[in-house]
Protein backbone atom coordinates (compact mmCIF):
# COMPACT_ATOMS: atom_id res chain seq x y z
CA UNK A 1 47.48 9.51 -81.64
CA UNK A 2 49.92 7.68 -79.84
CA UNK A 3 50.58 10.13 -76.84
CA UNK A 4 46.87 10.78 -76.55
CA UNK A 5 46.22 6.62 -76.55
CA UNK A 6 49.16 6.42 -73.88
CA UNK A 7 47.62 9.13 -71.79
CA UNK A 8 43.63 6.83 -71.60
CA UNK A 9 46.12 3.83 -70.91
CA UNK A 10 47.45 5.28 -67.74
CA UNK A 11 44.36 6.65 -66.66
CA UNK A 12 42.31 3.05 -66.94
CA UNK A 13 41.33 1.53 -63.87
CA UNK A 14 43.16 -1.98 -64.32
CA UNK A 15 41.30 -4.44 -65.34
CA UNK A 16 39.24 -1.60 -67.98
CA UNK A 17 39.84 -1.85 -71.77
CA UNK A 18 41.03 1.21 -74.03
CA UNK A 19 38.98 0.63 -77.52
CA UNK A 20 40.53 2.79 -79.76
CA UNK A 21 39.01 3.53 -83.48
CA UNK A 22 41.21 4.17 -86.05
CA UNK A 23 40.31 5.25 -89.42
CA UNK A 24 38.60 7.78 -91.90
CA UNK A 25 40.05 9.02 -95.10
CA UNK A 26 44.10 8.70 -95.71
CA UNK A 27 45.75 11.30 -94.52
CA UNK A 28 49.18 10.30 -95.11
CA UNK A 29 50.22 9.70 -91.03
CA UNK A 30 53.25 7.84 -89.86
CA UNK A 31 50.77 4.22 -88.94
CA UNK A 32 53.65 2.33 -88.55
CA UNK A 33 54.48 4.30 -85.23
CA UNK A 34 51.45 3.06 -83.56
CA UNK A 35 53.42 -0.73 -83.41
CA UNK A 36 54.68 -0.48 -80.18
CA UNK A 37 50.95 -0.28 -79.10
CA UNK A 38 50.28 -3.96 -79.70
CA UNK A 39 52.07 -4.90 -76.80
CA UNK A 40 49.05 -3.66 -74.59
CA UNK A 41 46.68 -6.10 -73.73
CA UNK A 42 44.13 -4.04 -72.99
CA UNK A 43 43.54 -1.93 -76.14
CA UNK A 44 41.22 -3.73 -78.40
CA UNK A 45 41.47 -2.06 -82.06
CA UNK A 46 38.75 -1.57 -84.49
CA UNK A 47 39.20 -0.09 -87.91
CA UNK A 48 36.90 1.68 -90.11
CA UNK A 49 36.90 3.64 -93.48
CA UNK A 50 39.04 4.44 -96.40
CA UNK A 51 42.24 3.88 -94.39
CA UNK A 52 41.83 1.02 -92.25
CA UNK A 53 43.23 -1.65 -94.59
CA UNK A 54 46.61 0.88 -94.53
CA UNK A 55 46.12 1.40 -90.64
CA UNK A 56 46.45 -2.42 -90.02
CA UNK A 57 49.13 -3.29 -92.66
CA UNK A 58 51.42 -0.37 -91.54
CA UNK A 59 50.98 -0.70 -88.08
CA UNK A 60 50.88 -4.54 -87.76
CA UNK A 61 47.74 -4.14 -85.33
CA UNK A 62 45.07 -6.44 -85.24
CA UNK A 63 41.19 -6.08 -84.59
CA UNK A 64 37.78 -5.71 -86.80
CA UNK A 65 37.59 -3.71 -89.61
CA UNK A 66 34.46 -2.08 -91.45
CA UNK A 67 33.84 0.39 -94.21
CA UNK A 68 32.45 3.37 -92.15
CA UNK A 69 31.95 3.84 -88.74
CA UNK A 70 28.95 3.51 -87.64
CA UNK A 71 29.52 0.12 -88.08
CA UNK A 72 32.76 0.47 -85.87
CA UNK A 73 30.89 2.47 -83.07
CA UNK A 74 27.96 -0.61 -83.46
CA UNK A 75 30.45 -3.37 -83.41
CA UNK A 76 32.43 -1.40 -80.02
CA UNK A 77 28.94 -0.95 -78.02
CA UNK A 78 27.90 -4.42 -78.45
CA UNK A 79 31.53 -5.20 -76.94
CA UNK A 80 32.47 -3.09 -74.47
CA UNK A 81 32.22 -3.34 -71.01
CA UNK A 82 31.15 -0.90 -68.19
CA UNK A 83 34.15 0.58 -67.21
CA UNK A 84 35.83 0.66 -70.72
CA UNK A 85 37.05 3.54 -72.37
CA UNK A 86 36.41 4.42 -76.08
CA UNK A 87 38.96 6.81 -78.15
CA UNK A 88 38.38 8.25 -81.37
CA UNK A 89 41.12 8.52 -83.35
């Protein structure tokens, strides 16, 4: 997750946002290695599914949440902005 997030981030024209969904069923992954990407101002988080009440506590990231992701994908086209990239984590 991380490498491919950091890959979009250096390939976004500058003033473009990186909205990156993360969720789905628990898997067990290491969320508390995605801290570091809080830092970036220009990745908006959104959460959805089983997992994205552990995605946000373990990671300490911040952004909407919802139970499935349709709702996620709704919520990140009624946001995003031409230019912006979304990643599907």
């Amino acid at each position: 997750v991380e490498t491919a997030t950091m890959t979009c981030l250096e390939s976004l024209p500058a003033k473009s946002n990186l909205w990156l969904l993360l969720g789905g069923k628990d898997k067990g992954l290491p969320w508390n290695q995605l801290r570091g990407l809080g830092s970036y101002s220009q990745i908006k988080f959104v959460f959805f599914g089983d997992v994205r009440m552990t995605i946000q506590k373990k990671s300490d990231l911040t952004g909407p949440a919802f139970s499935g992701i349709k709702d996620a994908l709704d919520f990140v086209k009624a946001h995003a902005q031409k230019g912006d990239t979304v990643l599907l984590s």
